[in-house]
Protein backbone atom coordinates (compact mmCIF):
# COMPACT_ATOMS: atom_id res chain seq x y z
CA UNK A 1 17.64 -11.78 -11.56
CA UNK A 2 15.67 -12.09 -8.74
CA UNK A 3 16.76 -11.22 -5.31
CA UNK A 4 16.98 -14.16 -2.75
CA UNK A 5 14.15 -14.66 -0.17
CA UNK A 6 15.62 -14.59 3.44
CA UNK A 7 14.68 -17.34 5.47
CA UNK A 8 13.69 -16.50 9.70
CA UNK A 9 12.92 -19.26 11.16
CA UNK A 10 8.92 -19.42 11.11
CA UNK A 11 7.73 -16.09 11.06
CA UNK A 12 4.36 -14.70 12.34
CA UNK A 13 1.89 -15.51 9.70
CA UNK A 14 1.51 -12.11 9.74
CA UNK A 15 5.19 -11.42 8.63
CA UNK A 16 6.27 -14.48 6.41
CA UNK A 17 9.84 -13.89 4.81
CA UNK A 18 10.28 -10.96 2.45
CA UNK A 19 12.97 -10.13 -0.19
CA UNK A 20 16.46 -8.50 0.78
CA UNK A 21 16.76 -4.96 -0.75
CA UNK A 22 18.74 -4.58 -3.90
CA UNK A 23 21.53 -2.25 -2.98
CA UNK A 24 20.56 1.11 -2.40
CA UNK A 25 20.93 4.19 -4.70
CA UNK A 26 21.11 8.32 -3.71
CA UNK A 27 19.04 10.62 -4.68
CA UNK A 28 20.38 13.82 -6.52
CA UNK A 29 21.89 16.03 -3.92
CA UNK A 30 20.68 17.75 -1.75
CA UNK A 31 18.08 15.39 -0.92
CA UNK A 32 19.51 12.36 0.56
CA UNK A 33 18.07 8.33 -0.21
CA UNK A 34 18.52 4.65 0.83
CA UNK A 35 16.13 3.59 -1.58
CA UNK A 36 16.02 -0.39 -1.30
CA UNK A 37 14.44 -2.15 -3.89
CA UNK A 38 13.77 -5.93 -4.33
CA UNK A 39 14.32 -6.85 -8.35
CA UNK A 40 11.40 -9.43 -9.25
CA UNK A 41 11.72 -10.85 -12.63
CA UNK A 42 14.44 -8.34 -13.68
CA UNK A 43 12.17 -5.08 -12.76
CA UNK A 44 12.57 -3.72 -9.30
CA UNK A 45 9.81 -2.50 -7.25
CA UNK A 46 10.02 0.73 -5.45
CA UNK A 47 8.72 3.02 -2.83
CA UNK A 48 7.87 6.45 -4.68
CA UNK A 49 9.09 9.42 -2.12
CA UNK A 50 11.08 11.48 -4.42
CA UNK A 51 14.70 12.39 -3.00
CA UNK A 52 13.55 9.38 -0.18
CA UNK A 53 14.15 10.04 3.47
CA UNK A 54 17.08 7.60 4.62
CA UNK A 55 15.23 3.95 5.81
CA UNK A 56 12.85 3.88 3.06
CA UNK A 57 11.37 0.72 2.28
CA UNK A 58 11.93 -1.80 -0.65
CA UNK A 59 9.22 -3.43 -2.04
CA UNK A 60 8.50 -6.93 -3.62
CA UNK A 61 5.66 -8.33 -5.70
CA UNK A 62 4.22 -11.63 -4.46
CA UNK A 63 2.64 -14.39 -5.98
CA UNK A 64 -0.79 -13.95 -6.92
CA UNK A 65 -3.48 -16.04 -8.33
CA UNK A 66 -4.30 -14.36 -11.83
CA UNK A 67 -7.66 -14.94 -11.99
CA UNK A 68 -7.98 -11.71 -9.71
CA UNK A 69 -6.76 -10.21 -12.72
CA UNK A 70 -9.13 -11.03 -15.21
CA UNK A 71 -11.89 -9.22 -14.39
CA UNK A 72 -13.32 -6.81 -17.43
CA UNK A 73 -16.90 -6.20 -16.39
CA UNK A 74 -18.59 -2.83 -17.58
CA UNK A 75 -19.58 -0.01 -15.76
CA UNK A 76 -22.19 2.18 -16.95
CA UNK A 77 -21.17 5.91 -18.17
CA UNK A 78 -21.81 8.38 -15.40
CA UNK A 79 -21.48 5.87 -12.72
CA UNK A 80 -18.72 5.73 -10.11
CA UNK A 81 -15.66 4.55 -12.15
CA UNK A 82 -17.11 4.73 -15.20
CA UNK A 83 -14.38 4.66 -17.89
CA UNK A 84 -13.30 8.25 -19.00
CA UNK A 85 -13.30 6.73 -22.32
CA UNK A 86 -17.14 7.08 -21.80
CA UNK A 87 -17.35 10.83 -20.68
CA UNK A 88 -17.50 14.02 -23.10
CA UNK A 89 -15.91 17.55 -23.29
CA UNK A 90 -12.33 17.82 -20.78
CA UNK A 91 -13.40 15.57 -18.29
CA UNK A 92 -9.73 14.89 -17.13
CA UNK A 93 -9.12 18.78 -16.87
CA UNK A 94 -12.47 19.38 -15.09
CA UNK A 95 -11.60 16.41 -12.78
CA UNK A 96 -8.08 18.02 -11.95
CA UNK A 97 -8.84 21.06 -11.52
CA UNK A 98 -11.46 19.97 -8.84
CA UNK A 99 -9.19 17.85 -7.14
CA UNK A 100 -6.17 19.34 -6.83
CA UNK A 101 -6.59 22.23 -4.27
CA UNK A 102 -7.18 19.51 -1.68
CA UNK A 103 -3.61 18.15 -2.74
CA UNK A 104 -0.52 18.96 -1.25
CA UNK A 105 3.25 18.45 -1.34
CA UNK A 106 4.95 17.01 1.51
CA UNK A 107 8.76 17.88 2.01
CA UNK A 108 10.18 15.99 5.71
CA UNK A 109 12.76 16.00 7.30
CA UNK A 110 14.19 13.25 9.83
CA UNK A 111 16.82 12.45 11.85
CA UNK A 112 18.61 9.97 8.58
CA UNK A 113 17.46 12.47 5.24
CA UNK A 114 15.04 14.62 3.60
CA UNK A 115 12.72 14.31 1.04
CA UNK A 116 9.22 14.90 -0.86
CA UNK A 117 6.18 13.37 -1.25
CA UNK A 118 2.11 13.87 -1.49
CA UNK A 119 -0.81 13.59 0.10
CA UNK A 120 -4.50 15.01 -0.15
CA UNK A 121 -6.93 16.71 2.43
CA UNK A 122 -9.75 14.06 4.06
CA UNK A 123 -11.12 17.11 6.34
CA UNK A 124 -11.62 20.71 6.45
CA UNK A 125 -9.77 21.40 9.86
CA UNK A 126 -6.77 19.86 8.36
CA UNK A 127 -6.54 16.05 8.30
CA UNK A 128 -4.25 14.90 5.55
CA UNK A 129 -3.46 11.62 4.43
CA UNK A 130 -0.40 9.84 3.27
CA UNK A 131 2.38 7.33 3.58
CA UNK A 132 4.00 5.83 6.47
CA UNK A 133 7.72 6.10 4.27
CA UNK A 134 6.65 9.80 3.23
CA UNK A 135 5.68 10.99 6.66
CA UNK A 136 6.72 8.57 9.47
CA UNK A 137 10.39 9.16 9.13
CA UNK A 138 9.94 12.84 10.77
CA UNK A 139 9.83 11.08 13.93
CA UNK A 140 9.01 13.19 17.20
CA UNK A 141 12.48 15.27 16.44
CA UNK A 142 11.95 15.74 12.11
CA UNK A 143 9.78 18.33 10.66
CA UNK A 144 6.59 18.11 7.85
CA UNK A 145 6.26 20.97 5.83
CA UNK A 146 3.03 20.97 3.44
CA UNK A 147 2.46 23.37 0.43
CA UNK A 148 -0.98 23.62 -1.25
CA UNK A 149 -1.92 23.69 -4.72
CA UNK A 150 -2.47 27.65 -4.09
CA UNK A 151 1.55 27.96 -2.60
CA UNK A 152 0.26 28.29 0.97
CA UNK A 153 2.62 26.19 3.17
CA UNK A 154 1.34 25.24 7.34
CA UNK A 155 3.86 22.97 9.63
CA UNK A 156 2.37 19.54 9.66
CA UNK A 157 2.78 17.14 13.00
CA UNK A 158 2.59 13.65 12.50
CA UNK A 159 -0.65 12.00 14.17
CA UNK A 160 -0.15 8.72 13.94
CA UNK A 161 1.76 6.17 11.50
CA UNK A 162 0.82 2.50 10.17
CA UNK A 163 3.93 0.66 9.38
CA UNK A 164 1.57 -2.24 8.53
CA UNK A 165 -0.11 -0.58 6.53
CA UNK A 166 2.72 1.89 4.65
CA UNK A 167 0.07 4.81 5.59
CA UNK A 168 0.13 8.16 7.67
CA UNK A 169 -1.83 10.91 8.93
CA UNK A 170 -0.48 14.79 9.15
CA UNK A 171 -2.87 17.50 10.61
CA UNK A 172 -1.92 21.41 9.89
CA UNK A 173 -3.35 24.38 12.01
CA UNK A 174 -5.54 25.17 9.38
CA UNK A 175 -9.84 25.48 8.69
CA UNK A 176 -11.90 25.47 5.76
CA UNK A 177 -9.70 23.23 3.72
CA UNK A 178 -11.17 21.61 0.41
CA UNK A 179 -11.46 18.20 0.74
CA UNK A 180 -11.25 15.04 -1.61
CA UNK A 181 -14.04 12.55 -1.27
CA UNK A 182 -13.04 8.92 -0.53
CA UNK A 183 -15.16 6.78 -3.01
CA UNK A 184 -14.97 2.64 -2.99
CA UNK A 185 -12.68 0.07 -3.93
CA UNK A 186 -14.22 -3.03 -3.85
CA UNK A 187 -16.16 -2.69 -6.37
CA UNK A 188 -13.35 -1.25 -8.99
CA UNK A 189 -13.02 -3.08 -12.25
CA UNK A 190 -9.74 -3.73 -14.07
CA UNK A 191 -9.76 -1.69 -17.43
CA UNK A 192 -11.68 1.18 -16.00
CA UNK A 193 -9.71 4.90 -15.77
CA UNK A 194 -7.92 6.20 -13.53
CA UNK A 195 -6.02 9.58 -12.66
CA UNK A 196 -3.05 10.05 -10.33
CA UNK A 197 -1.99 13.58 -8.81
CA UNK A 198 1.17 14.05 -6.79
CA UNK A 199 4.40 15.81 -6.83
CA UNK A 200 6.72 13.29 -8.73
CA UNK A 201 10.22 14.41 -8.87
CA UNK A 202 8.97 17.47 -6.39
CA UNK A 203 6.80 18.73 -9.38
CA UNK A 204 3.79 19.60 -7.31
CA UNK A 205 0.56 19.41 -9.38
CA UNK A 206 1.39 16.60 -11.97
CA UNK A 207 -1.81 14.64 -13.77
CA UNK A 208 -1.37 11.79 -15.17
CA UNK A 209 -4.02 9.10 -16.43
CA UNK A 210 -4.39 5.55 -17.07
CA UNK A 211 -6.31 2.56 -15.95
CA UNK A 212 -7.02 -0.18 -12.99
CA UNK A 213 -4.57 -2.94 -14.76
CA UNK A 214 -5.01 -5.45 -11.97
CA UNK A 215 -6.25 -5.89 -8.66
CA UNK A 216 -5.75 -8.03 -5.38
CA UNK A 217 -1.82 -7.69 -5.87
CA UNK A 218 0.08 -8.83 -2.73
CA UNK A 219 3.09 -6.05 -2.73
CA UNK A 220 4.81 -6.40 0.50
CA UNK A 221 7.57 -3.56 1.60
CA UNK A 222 10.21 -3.01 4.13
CA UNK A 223 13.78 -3.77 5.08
CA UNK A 224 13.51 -5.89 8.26
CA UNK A 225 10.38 -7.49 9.83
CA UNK A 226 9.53 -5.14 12.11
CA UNK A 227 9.07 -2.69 9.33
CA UNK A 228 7.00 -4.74 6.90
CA UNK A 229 3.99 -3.49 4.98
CA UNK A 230 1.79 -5.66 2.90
CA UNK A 231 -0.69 -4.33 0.39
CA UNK A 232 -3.69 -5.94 -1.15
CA UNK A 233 -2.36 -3.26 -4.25
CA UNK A 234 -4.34 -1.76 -6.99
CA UNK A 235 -2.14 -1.97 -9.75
CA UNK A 236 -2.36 0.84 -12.24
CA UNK A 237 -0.34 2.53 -15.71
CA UNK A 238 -0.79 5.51 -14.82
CA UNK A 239 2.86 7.31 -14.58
CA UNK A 240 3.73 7.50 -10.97
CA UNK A 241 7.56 8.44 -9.85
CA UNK A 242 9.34 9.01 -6.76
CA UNK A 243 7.34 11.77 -5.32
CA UNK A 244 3.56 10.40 -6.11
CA UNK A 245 4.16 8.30 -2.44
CA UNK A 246 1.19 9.27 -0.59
CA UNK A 247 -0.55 11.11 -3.15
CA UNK A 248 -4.37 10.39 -4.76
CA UNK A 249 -6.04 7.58 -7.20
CA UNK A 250 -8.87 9.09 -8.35
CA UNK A 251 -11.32 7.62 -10.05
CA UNK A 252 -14.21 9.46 -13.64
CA UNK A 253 -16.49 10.99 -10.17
CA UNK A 254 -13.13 12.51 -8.68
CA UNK A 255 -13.28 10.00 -5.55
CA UNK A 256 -9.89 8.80 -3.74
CA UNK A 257 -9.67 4.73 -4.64
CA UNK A 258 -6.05 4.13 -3.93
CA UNK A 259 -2.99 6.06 -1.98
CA UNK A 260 -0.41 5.36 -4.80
CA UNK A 261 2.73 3.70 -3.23
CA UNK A 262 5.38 1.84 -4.99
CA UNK A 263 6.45 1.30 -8.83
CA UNK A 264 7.65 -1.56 -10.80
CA UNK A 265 10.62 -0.19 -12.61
CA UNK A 266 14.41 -1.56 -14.36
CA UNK A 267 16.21 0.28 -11.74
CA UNK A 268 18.77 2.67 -12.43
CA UNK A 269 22.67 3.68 -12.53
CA UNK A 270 24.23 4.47 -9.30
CA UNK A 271 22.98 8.22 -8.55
CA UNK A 272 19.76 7.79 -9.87
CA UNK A 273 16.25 6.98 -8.94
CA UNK A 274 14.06 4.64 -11.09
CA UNK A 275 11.40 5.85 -12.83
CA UNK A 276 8.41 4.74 -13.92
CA UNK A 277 7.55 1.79 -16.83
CA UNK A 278 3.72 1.72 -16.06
CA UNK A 279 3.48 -0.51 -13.23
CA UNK A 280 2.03 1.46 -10.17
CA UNK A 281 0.62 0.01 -6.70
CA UNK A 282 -1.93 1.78 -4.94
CA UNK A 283 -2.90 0.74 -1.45
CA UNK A 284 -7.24 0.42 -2.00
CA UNK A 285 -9.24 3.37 -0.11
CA UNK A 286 -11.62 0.86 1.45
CA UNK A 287 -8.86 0.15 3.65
CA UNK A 288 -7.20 3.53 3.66
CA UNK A 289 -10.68 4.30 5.46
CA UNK A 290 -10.29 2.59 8.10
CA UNK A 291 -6.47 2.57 9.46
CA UNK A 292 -6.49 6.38 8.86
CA UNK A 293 -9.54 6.68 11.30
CA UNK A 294 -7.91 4.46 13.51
CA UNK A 295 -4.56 6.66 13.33
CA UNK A 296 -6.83 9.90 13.98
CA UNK A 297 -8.83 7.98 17.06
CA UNK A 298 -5.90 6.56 18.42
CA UNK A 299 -3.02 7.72 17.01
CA UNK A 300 -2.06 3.29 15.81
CA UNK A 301 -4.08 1.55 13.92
CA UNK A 302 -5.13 -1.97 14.80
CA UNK A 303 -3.89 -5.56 12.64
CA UNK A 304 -5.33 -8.49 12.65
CA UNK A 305 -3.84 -11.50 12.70
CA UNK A 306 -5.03 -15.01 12.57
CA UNK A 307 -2.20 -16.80 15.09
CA UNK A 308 0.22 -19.28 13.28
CA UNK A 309 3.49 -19.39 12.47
CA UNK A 310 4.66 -20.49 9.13
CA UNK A 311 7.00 -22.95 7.81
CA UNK A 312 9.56 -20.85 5.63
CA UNK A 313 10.71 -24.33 4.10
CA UNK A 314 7.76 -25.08 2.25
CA UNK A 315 7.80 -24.47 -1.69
CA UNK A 316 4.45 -25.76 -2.55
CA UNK A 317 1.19 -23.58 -3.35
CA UNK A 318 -0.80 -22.26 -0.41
CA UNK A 319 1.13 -21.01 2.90
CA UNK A 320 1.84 -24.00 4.99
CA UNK A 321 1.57 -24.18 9.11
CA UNK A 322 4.18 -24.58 11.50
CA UNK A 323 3.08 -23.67 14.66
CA UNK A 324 -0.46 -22.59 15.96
CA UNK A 325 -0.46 -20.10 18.34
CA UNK A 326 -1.90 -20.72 21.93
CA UNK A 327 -4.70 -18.27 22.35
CA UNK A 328 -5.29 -17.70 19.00
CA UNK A 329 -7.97 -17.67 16.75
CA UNK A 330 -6.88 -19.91 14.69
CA UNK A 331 -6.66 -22.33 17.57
CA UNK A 332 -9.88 -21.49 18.09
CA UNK A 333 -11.41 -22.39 14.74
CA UNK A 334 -9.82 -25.82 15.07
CA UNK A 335 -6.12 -25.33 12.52
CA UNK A 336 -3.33 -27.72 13.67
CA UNK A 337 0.12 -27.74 12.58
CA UNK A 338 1.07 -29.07 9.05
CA UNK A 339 -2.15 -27.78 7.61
CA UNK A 340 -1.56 -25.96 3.89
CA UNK A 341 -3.82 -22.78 3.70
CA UNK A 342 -5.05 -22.46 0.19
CA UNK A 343 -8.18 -20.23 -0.27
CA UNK A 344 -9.42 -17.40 2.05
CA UNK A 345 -13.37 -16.88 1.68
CA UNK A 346 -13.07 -19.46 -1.35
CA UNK A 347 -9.85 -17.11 -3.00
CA UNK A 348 -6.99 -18.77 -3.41
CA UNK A 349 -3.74 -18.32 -1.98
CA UNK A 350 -0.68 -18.83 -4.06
CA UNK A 351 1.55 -18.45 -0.64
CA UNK A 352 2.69 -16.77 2.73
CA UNK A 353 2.75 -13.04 1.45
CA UNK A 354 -0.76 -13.55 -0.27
CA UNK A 355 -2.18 -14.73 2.71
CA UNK A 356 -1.08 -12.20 4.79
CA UNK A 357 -1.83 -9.31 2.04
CA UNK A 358 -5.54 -11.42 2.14
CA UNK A 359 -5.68 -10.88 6.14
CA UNK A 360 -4.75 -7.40 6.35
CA UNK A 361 -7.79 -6.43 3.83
CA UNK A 362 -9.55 -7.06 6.55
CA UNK A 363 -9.95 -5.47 10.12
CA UNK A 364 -10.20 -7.44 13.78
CA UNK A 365 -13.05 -8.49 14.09
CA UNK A 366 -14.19 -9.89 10.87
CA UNK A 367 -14.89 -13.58 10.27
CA UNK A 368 -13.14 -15.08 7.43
CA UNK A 369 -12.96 -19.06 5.91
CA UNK A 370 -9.73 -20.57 5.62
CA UNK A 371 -9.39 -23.28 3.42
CA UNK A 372 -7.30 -25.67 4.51
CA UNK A 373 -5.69 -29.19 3.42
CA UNK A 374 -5.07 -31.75 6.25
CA UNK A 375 -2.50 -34.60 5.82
CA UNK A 376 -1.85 -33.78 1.93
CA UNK A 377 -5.30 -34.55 0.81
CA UNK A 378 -7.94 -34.15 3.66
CA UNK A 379 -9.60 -30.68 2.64
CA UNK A 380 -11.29 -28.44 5.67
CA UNK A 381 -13.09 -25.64 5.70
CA UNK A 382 -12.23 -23.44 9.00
CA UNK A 383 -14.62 -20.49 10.13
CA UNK A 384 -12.00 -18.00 11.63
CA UNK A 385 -12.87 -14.07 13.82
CA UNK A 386 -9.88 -12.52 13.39
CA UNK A 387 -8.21 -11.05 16.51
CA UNK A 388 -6.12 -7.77 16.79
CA UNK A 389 -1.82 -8.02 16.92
CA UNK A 390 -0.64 -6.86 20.01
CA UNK A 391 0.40 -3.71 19.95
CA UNK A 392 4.72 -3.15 19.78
């Protein structure tokens, strides 16, 4: 059964319509949850803070064109990403054992809940990374504290928090912290291995491996419009649970590819939290990058937008044009209304939420060609600099 799509008028192209939350299940006491999820296809996707601070977000898998999907080039052994499969001796243990003393546990506190999640050192004075539903519901008022692999615990204080983007940055008082390395994820193939490290369930520490199992999927989160995330995921098998939120995706050189985020699961009884059936969604590091040095400049990190509204009553493939906005860029490059965006640089877009999951892979600034079809069969090519959203 799949929950209804919400129509709002026409939406920012930037924030088409998103799925309701299925109704929301508690955590075990004491940890208190409103964990929404949106059931797609009769599995529900989920946001995967363990025990999840009240407001949590629901996610929903989009559309997406499959031959994103398909990809199963090699990568030679050695290399960055190279399969495990590949690799001799305990390369999994050596791998964990290296990367987890720059991973931590994350327990907040906010003004609606508690609960736990992960994250993992970018900096030795302290810099930690996360998600915006792990870390942003501490607020001014809540509290982050953050245990290390070695049980040292510091009080964290929230930097700066991406809604957007469903990603966070806490800094302890703290030096000479072991880092993680950020590798690449542009270049990742589907079929190569992966490892996740977190605290699922609050058990700090956990390994678990799998494999890239698809890439490019739009996963869009949140419970009202104002509070919507859209993620150009990495989708993974490697078990994640309720806990993993925030925590790394590392690839066979022990570099950060993804933040894992969300789960596809069956959903559970009233009471209980879903678990895992080995669909994962990591946001991609190449983008991690660049909001969380944003969040650390600035403390917000910048979205771009392309300046349309969409019409919410169109069914057919591509995301369809209601209004332009004045001042735009899109104005600029020449769309009108009634125009069907299909492909973004020559990728094509199977509708509204894949669109804007396309966008937000990319940063103000860039140029980007929107495909469009004119008067159901005229087809144009638009040149397009994206500009920055205002800021809330």
């Amino acid at each position: 059964m799949t929950t209804p799509v919400t129509p709002a008028g026409m939406p920012q192209a930037d924030q088409p319509p998103f799925a309701q939350p299925a109704p929301q299940h508690s955590a075990p006491a004491p940890r208190k949850s409103r964990l929404g999820a949106a059931v797609i296809g009769g599995a529900a996707v989920t946001a995967l803070l363990g025990g999840a601070v009240g407001g949590a977000v629901g996610y929903t898998v989009a559309s997406n064109n499959s031959s994103s999907t398909a990809a199963t080039a090699s990568v030679a052994a050695g290399s960055v990403g190279a399969n495990l499969a590949t690799t001799t001796g305990n390369s999994v243990v050596d791998l964990a054992a290296a990367v987890q003393p720059a991973v931590v546990q994350l327990d907040v506190t906010g003004a609606d809940g508690s609960g736990t999640g992960s994250g993992f050192v970018i900096s030795p004075d302290g810099y930690i990374v996360t998600n915006n539903h792990v870390a942003g519901p501490a607020g001014a008022d809540g509290s982050i504290d953050v245990t290390f692999a070695d049980g040292k615990t510091a009080t964290g204080k929230l930097v700066g928090a991406s809604p957007d983007y469903d990603l966070a940055v806490v800094k302890v008082d703290r030096t000479g912290l072991q880092t993680v390395p950020m590798g690449v994820s542009n270049d990742l193939k589907v079929g190569q291995s992966v490892i996740a490290i977190g605290s699922p369930l609050g058990l700090q520490g956990t390994v678990t491996t799998g494999i890239v199992s698809a890439l490019d999927r739009p996963v869009t989160a949140g419970e009202g419009q104002g509070d919507t995330s859209f993620i150009n995921a990495i989708q993974t098998d490697a078990a994640i649970n309720p806990g993993n939120s925030g925590g790394p995706l590392i690839n066979s050189a022990g570099e950060v590819i993804g933040v894992n985020s969300a789960i596809a699961s069956m959903g559970a009884a009233a009471g209980q939290q879903a678990g895992s059936i080995g669909l994962g969604f990591a946001i991609p590091i190449d983008t991690v990058k660049r909001v969380s040095n944003e969040l650390i400049k600035n403390g917000s990190a910048s979205t771009p937008v392309i300046g349309v509204q969409l019409d919410t009553g169109y069914t057919g493939e591509g995301a369809k044009v209601g209004q332009v906005t004045s001042g735009g860029a899109a104005e600029a490059a020449g769309m009108q209304s009634g125009d069907v965006i299909t492909k973004i640089d020559g990728k094509k877009v199977a509708d509204s939420t894949a669109l804007v999951v396309a966008i937000r892979s990319h940063a103000p600034g860039d140029t980007i060609t929107l495909t469009v079809v004119r008067d159901g069969d005229q087809v144009v090519k638009l040149p397009l600099t994206l500009k920055s959203a205002p800021k809330s």
